[in-house]
C-alpha atoms as a PDB file:
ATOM      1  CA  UNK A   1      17.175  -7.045   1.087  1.00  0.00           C
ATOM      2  CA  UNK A   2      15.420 -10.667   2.369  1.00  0.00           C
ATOM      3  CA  UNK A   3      13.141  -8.176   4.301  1.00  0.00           C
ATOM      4  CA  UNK A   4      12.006  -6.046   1.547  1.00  0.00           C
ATOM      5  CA  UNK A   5      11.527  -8.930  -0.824  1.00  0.00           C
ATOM      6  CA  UNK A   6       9.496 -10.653   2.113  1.00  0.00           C
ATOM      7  CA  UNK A   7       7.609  -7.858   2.317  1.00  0.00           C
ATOM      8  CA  UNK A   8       6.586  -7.482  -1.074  1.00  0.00           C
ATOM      9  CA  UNK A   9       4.918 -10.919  -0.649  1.00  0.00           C
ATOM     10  CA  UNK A  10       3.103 -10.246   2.294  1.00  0.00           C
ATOM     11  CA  UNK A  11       1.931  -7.238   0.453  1.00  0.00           C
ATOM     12  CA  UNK A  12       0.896  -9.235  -2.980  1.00  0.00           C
ATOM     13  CA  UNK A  13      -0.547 -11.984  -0.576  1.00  0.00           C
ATOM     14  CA  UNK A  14      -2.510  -9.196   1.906  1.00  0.00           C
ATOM     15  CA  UNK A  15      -3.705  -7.707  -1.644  1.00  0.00           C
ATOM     16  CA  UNK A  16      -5.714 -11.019  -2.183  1.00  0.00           C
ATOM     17  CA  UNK A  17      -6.958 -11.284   0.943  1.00  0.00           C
ATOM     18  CA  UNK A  18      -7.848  -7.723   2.182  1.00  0.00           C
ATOM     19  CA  UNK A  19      -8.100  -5.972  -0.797  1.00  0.00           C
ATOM     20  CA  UNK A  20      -6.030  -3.175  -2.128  1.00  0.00           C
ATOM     21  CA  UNK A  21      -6.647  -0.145   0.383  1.00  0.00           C
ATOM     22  CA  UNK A  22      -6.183  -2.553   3.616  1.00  0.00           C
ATOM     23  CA  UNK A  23      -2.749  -4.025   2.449  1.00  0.00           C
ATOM     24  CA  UNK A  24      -1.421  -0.844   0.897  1.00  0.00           C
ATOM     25  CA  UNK A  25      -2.740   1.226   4.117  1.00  0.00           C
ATOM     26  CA  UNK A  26      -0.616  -1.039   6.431  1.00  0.00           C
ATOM     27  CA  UNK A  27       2.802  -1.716   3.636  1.00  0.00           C
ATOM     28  CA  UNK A  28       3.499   1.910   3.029  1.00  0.00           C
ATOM     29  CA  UNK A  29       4.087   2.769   6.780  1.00  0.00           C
ATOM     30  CA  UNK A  30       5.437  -0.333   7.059  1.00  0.00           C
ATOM     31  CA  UNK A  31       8.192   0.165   4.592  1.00  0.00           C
ATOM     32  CA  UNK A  32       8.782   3.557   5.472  1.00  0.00           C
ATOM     33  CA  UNK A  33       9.515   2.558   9.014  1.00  0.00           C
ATOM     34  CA  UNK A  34      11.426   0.021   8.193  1.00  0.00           C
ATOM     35  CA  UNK A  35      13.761   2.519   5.831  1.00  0.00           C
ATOM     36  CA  UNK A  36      14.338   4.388   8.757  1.00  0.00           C
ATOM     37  CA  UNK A  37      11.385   7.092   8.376  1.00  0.00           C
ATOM     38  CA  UNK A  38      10.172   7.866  11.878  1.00  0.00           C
ATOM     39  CA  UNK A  39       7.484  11.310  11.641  1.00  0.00           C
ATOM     40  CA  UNK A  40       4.612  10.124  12.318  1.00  0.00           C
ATOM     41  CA  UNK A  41       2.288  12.934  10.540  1.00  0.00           C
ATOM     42  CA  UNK A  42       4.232  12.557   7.219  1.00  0.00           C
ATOM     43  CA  UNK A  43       4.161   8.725   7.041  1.00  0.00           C
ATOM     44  CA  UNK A  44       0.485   9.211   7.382  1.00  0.00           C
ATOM     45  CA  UNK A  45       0.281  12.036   4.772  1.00  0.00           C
ATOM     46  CA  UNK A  46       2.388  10.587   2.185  1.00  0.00           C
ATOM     47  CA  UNK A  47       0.618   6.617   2.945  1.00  0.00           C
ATOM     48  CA  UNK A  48      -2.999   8.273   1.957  1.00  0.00           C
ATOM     49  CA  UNK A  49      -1.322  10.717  -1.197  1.00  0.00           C
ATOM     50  CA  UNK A  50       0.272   7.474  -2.274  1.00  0.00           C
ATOM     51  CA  UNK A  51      -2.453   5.022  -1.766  1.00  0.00           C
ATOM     52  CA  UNK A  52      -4.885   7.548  -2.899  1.00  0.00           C
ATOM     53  CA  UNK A  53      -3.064   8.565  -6.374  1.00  0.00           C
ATOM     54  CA  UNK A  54      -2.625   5.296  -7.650  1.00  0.00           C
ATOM     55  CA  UNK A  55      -5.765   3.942  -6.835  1.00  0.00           C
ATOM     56  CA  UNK A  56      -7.321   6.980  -9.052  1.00  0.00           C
ATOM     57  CA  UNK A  57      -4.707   5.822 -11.757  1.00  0.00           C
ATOM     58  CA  UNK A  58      -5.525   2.441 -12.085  1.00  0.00           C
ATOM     59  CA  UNK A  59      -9.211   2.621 -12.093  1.00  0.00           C
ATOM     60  CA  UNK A  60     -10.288   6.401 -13.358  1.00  0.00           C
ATOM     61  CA  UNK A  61      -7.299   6.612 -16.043  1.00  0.00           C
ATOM     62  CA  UNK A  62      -6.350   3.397 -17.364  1.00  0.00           C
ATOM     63  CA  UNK A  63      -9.606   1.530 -15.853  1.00  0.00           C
ATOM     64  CA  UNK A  64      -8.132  -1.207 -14.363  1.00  0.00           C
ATOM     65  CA  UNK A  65     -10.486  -2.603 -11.335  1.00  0.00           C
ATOM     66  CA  UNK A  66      -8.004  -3.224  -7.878  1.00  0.00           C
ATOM     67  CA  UNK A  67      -9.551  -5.568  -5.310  1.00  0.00           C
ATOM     68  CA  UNK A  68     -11.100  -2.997  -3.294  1.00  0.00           C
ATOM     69  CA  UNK A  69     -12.574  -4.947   0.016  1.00  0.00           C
ATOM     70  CA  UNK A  70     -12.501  -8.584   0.692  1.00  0.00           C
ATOM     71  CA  UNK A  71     -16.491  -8.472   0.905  1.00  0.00           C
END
């Protein structure tokens, strides 16, 4: 539980710093491993579905900029 909470606030930190695709690229396989979910292919498939859906949420539906890129 101290690990998942920790990781949530890397995540919310790495969000400021790298911008949303960066630090949501890296936490989703990240969490996954660490819930014990070891394939490869679909942690990869289901990071960029994920990542990829709620980014096109956010800012085509409700129109809510994310942080993109640090630059």
């Amino acid at each position: 539980m101290v690990a998942g909470l920790l990781a949530i606030c890397l995540y919310v930190a790495g969000f400021w710093f790298v911008g949303y695709w960066v630090a949501t690229l890296l936490f989703i396989p990240a969490l996954s491993w660490g819930l014990g979910h070891r394939k490869p292919a679909e942690v990869a498939l289901v990071t960029l579905i994920v990542t990829s859906l709620v980014w096109l949420v956010f800012t085509q539906l409700l129109l809510i900029p994310l942080r993109d890129w640090p630059f």
